[in-house]
PDB file of N, CA and C in Angstrom:
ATOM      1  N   UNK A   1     117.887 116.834 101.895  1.00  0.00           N
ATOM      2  CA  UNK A   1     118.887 115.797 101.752  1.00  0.00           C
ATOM      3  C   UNK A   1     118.432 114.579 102.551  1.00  0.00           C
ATOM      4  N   UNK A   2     118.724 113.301 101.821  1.00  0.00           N
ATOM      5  CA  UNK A   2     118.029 112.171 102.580  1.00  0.00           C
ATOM      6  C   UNK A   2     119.238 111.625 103.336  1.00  0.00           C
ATOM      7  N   UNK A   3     118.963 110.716 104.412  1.00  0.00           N
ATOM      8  CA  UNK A   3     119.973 109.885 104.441  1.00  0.00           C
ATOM      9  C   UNK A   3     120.237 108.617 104.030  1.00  0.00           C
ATOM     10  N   UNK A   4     121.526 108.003 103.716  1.00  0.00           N
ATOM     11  CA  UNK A   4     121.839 106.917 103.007  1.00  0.00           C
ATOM     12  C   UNK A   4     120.993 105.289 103.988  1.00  0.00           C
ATOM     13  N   UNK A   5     120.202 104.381 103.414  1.00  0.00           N
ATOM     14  CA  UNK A   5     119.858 103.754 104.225  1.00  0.00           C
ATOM     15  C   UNK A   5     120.517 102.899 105.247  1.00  0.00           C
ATOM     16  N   UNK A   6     121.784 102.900 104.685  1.00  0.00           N
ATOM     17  CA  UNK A   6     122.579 101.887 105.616  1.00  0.00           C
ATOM     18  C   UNK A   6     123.156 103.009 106.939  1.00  0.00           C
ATOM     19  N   UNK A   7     123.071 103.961 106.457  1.00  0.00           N
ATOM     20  CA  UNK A   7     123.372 105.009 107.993  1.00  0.00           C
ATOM     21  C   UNK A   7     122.052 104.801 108.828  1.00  0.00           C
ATOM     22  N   UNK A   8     120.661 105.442 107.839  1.00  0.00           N
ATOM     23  CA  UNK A   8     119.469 105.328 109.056  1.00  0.00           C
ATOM     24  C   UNK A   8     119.622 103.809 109.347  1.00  0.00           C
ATOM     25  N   UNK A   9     120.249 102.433 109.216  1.00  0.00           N
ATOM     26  CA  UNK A   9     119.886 101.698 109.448  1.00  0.00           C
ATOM     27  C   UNK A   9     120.804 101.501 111.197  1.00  0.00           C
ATOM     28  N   UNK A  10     121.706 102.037 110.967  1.00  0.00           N
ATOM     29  CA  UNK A  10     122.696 102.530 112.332  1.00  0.00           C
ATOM     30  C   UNK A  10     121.752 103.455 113.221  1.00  0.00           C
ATOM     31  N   UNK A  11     121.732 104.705 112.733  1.00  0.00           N
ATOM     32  CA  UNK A  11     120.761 105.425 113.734  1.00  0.00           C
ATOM     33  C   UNK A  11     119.896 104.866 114.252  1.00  0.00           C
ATOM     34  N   UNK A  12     118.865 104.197 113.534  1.00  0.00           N
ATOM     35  CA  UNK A  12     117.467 103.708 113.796  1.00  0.00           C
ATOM     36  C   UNK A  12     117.440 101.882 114.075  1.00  0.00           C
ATOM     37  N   UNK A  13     118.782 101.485 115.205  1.00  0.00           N
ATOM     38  CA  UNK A  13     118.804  99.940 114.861  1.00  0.00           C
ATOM     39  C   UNK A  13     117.315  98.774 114.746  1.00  0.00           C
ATOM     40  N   UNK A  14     117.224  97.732 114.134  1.00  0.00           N
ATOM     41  CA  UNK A  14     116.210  97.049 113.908  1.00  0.00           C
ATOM     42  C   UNK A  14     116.408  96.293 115.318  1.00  0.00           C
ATOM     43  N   UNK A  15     115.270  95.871 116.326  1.00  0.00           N
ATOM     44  CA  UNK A  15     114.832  95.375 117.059  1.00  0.00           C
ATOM     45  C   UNK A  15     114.700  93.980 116.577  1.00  0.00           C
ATOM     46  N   UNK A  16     115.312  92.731 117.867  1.00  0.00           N
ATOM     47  CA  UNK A  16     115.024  91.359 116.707  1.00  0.00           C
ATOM     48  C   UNK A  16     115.745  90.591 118.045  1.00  0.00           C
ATOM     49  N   UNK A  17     114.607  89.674 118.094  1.00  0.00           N
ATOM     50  CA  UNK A  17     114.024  88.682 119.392  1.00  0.00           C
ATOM     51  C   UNK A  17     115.910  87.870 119.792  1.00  0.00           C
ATOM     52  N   UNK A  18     115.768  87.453 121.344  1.00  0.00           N
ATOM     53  CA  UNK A  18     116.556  86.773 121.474  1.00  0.00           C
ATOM     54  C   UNK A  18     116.889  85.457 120.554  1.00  0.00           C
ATOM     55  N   UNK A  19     115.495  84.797 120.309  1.00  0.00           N
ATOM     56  CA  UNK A  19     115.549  83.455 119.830  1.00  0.00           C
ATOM     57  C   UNK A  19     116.079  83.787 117.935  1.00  0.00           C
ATOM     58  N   UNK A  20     115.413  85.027 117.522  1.00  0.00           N
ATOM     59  CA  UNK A  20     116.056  85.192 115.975  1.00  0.00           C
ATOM     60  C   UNK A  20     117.243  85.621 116.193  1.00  0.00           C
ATOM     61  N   UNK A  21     118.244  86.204 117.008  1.00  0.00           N
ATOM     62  CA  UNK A  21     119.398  86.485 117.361  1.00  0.00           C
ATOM     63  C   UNK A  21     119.977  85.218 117.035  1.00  0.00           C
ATOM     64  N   UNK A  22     119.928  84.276 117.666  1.00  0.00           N
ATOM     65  CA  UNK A  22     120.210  82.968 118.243  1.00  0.00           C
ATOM     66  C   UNK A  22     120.444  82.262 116.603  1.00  0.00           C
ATOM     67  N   UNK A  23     119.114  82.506 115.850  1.00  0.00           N
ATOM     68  CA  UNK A  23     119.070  81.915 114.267  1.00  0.00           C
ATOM     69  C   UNK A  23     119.816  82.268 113.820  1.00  0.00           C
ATOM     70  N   UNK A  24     120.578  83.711 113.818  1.00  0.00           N
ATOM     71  CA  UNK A  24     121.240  84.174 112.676  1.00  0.00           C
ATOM     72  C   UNK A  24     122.814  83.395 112.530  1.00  0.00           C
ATOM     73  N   UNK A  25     122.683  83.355 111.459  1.00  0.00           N
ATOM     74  CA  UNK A  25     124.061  82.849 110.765  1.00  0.00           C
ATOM     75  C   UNK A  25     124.012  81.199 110.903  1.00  0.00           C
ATOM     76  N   UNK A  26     122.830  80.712 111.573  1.00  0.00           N
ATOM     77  CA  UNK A  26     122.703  79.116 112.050  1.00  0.00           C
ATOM     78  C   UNK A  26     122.506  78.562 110.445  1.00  0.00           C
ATOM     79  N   UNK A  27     122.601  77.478 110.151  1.00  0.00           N
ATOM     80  CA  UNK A  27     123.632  76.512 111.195  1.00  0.00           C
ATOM     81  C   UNK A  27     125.154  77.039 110.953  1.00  0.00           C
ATOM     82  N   UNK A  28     125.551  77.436 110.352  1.00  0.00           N
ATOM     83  CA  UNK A  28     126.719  77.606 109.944  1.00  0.00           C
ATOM     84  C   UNK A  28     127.715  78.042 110.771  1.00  0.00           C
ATOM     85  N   UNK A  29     127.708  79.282 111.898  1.00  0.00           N
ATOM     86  CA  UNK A  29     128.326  79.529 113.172  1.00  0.00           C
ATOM     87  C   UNK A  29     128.350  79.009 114.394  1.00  0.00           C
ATOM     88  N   UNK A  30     129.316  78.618 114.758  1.00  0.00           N
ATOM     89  CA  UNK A  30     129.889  77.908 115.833  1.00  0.00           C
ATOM     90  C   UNK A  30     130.341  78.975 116.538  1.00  0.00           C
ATOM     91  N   UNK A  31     130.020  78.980 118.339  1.00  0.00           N
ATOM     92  CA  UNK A  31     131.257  79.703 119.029  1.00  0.00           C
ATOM     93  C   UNK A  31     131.970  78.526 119.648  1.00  0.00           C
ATOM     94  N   UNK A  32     133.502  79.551 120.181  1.00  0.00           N
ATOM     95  CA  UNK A  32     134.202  78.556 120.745  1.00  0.00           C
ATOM     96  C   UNK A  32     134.803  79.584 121.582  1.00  0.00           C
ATOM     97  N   UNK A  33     134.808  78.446 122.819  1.00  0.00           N
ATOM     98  CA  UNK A  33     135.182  79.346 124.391  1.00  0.00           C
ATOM     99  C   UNK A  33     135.880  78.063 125.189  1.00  0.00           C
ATOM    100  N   UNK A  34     136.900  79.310 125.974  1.00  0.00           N
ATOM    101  CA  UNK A  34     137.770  78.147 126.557  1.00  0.00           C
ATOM    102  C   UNK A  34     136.788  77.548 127.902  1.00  0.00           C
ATOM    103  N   UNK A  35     136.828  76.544 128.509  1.00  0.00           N
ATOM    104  CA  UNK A  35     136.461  76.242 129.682  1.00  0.00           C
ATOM    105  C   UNK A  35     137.447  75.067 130.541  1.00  0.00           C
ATOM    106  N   UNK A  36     136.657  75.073 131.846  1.00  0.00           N
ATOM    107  CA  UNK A  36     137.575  74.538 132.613  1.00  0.00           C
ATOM    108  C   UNK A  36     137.015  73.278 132.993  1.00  0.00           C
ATOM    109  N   UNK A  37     138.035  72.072 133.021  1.00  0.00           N
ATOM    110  CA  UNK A  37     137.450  70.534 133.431  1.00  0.00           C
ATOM    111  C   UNK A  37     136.751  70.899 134.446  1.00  0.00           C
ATOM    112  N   UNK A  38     136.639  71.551 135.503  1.00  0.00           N
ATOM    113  CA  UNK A  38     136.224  70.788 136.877  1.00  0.00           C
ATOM    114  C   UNK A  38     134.805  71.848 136.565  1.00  0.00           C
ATOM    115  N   UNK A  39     134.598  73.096 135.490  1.00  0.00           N
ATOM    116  CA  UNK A  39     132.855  73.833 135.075  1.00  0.00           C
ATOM    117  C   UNK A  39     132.455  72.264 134.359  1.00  0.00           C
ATOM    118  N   UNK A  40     132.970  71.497 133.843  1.00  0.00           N
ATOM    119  CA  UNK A  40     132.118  70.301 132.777  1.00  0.00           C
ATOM    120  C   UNK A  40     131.407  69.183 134.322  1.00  0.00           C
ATOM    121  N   UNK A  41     131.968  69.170 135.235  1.00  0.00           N
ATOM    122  CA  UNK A  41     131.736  68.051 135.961  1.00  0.00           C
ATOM    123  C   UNK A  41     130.208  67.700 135.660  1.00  0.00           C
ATOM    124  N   UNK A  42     129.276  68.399 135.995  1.00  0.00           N
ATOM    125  CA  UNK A  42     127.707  68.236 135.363  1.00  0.00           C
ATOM    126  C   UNK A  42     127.740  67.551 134.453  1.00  0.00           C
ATOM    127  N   UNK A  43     128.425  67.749 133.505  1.00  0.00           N
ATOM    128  CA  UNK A  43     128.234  67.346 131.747  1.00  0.00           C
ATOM    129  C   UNK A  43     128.993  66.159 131.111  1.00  0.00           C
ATOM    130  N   UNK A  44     129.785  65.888 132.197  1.00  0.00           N
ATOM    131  CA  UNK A  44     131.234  65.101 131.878  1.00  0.00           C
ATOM    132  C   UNK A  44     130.890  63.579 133.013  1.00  0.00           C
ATOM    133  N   UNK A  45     130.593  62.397 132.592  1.00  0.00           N
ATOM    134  CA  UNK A  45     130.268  61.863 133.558  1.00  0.00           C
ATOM    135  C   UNK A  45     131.778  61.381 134.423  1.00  0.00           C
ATOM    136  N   UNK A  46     133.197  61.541 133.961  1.00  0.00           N
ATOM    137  CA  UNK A  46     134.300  61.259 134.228  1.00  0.00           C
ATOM    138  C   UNK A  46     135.444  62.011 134.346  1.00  0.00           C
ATOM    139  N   UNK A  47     135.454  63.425 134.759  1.00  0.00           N
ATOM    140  CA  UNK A  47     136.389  64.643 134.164  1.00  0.00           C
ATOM    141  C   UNK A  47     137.522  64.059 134.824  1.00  0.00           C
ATOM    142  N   UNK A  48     138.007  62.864 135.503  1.00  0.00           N
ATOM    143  CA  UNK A  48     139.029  62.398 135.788  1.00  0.00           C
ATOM    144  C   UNK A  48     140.023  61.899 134.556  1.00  0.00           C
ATOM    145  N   UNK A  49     138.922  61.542 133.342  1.00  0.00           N
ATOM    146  CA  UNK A  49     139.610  61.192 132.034  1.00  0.00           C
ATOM    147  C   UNK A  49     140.757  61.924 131.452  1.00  0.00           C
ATOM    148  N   UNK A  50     140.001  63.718 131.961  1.00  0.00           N
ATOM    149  CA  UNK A  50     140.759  64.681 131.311  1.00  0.00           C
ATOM    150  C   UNK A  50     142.042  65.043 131.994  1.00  0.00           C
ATOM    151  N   UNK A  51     143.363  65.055 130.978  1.00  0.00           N
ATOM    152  CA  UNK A  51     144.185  65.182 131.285  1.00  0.00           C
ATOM    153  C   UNK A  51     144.244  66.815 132.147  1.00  0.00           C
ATOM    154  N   UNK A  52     145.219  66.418 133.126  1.00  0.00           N
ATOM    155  CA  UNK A  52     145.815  67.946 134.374  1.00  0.00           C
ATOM    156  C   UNK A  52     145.982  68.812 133.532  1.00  0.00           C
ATOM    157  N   UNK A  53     145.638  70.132 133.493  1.00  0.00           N
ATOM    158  CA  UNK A  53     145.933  71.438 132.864  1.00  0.00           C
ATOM    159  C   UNK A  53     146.175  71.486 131.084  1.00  0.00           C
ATOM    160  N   UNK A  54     144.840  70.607 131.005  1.00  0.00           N
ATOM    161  CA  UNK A  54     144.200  70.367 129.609  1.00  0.00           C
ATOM    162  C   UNK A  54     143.317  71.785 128.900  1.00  0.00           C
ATOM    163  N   UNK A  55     143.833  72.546 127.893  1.00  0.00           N
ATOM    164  CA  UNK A  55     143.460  73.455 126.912  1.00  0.00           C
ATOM    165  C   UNK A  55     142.309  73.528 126.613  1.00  0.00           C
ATOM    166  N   UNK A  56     141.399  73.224 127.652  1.00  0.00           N
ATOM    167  CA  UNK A  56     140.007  72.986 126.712  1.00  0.00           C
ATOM    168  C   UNK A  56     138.769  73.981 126.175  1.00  0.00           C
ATOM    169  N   UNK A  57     138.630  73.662 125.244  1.00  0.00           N
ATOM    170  CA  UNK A  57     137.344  74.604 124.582  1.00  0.00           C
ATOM    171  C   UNK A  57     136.098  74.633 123.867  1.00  0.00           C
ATOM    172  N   UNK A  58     135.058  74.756 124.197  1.00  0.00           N
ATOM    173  CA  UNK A  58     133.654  73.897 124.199  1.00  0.00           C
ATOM    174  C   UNK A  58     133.499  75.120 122.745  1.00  0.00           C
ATOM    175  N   UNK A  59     132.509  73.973 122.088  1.00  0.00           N
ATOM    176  CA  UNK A  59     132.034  74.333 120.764  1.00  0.00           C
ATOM    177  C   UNK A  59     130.470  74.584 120.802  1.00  0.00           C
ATOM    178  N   UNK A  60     129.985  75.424 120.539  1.00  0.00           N
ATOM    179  CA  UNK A  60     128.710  75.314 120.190  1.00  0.00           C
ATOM    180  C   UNK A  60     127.881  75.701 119.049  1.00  0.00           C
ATOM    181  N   UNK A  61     126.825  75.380 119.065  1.00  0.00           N
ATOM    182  CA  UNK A  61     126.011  75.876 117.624  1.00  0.00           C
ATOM    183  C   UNK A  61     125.300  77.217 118.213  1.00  0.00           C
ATOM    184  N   UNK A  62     125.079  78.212 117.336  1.00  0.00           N
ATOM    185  CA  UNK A  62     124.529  79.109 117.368  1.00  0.00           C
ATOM    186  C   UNK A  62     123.537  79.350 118.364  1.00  0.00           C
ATOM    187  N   UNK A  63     122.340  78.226 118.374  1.00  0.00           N
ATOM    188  CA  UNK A  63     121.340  78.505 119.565  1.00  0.00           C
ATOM    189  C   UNK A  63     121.868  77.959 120.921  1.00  0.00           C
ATOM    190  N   UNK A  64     123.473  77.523 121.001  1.00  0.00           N
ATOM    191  CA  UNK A  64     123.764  76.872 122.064  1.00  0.00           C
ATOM    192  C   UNK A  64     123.898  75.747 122.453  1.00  0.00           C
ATOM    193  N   UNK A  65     123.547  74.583 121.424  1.00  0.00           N
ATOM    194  CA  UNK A  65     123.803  73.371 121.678  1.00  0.00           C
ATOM    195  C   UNK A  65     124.821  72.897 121.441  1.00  0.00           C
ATOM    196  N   UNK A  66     126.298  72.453 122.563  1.00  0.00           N
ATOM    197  CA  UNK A  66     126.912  71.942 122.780  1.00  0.00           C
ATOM    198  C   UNK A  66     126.757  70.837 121.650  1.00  0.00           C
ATOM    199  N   UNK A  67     128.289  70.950 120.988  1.00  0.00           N
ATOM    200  CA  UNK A  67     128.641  70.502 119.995  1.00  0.00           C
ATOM    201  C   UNK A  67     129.649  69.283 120.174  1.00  0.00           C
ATOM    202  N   UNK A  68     131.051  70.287 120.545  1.00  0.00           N
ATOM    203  CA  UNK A  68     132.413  69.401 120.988  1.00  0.00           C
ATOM    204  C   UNK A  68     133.279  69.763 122.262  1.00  0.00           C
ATOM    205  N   UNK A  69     134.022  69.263 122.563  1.00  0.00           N
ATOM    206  CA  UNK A  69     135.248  69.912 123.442  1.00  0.00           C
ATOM    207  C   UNK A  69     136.523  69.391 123.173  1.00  0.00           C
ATOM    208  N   UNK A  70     136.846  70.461 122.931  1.00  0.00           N
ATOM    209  CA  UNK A  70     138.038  70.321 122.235  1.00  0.00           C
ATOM    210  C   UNK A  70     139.673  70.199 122.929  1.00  0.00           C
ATOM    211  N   UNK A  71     140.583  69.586 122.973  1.00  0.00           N
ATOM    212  CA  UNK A  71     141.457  70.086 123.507  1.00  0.00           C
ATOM    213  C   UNK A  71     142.516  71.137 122.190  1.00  0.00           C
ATOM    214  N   UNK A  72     142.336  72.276 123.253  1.00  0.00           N
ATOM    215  CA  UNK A  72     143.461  73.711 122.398  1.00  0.00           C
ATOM    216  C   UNK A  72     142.522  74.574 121.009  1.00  0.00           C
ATOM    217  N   UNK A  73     142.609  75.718 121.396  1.00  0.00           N
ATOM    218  CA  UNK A  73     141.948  76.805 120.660  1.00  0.00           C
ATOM    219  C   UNK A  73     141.998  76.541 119.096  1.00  0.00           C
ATOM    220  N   UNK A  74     143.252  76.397 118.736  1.00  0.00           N
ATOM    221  CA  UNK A  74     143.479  75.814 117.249  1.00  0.00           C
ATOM    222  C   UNK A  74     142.961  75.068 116.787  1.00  0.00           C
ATOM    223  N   UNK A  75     142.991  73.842 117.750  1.00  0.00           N
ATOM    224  CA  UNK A  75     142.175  72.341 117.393  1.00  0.00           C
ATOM    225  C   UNK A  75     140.963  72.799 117.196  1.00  0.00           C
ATOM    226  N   UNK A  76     139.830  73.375 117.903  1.00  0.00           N
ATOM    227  CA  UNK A  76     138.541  73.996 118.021  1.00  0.00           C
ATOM    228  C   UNK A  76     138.507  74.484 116.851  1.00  0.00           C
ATOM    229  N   UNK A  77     139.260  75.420 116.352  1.00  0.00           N
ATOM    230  CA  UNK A  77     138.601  76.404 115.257  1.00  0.00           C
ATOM    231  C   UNK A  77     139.015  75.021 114.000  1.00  0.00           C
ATOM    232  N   UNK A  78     140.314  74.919 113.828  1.00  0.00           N
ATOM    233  CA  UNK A  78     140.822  73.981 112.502  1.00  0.00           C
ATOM    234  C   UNK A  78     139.103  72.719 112.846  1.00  0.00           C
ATOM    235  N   UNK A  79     138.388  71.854 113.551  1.00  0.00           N
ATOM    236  CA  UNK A  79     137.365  71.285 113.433  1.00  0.00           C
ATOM    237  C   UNK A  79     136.709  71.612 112.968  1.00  0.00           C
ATOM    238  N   UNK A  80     135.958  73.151 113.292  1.00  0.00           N
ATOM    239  CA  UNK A  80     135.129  73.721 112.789  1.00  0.00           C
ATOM    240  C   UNK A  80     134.971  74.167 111.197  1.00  0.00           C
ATOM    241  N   UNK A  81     136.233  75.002 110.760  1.00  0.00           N
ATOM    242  CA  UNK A  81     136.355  75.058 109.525  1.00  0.00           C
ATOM    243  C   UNK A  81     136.449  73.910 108.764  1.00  0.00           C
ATOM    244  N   UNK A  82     137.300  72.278 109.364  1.00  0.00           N
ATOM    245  CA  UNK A  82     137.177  70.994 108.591  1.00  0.00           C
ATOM    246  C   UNK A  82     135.604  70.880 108.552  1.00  0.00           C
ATOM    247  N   UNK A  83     134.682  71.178 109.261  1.00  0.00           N
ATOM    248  CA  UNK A  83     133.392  70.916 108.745  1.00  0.00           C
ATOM    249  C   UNK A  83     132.432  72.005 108.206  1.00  0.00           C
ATOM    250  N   UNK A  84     132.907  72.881 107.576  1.00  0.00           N
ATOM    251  CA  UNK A  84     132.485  73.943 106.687  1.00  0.00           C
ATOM    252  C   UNK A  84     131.424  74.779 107.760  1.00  0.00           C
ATOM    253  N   UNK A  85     131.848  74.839 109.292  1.00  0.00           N
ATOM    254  CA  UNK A  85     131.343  76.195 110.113  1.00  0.00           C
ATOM    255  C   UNK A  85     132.463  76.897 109.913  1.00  0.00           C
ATOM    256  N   UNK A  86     131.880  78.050 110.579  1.00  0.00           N
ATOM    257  CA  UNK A  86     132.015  79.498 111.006  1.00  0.00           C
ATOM    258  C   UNK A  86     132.918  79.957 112.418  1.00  0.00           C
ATOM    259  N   UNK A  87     133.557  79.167 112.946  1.00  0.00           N
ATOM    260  CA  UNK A  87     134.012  79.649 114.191  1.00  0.00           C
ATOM    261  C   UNK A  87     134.302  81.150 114.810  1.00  0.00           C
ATOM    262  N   UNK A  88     133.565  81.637 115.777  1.00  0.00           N
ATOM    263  CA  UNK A  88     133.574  82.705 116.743  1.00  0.00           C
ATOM    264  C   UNK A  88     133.880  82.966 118.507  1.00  0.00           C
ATOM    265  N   UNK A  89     135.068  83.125 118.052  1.00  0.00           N
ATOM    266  CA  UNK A  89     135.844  83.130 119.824  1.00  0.00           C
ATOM    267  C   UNK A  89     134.512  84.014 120.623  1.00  0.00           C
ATOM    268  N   UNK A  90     134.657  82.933 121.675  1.00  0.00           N
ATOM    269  CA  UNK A  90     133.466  83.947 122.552  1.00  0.00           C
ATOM    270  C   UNK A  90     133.856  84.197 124.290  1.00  0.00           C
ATOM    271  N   UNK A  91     134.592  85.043 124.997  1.00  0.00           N
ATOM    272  CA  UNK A  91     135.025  85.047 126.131  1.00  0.00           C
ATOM    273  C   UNK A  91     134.077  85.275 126.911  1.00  0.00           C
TER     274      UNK A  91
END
């Protein structure tokens, strides 16, 4: 009796580089994760802009390049789908 390939493909998982990890599903998947004004200070030349106990949630492309920031989880994903990505909550 053989086994079905999509089982050996479970048993026997395929090995596959950080950086092709990174490709898959690109461009099309976005993650989105909440973060906090005062983690952007590096990135943000003004986080004084951002409003006090602001919802925010950084977008990225698949290999990681910082996309958007969004204010509120909804807003994040509804962007993403307005531009025909993939959004993936990532904690």
């Amino acid at each position: 009796m053989s086994i079905p390939k999509t089982i050996a493909n479970a048993v026997n998982p395929i090995h596959i580089s950080l950086e092709a990890l990174a490709k898959l599903g690109a461009p099309k998947v976005v993650y989105v994760k909440a973060v906090r004004a005062e983690d952007l200070a590096d990135q943000i030349n003004d986080v004084s802009e951002i409003p006090e106990g602001a919802d925010l949630f950084a977008v990225h492309a698949a290999d990681g390049t910082p996309m958007a920031l969004i204010d509120g989880r909804e807003a994040a994903f509804a962007a993403a789908l307005q531009h025909e990505l993939e959004p993936v909550s990532v904690h």
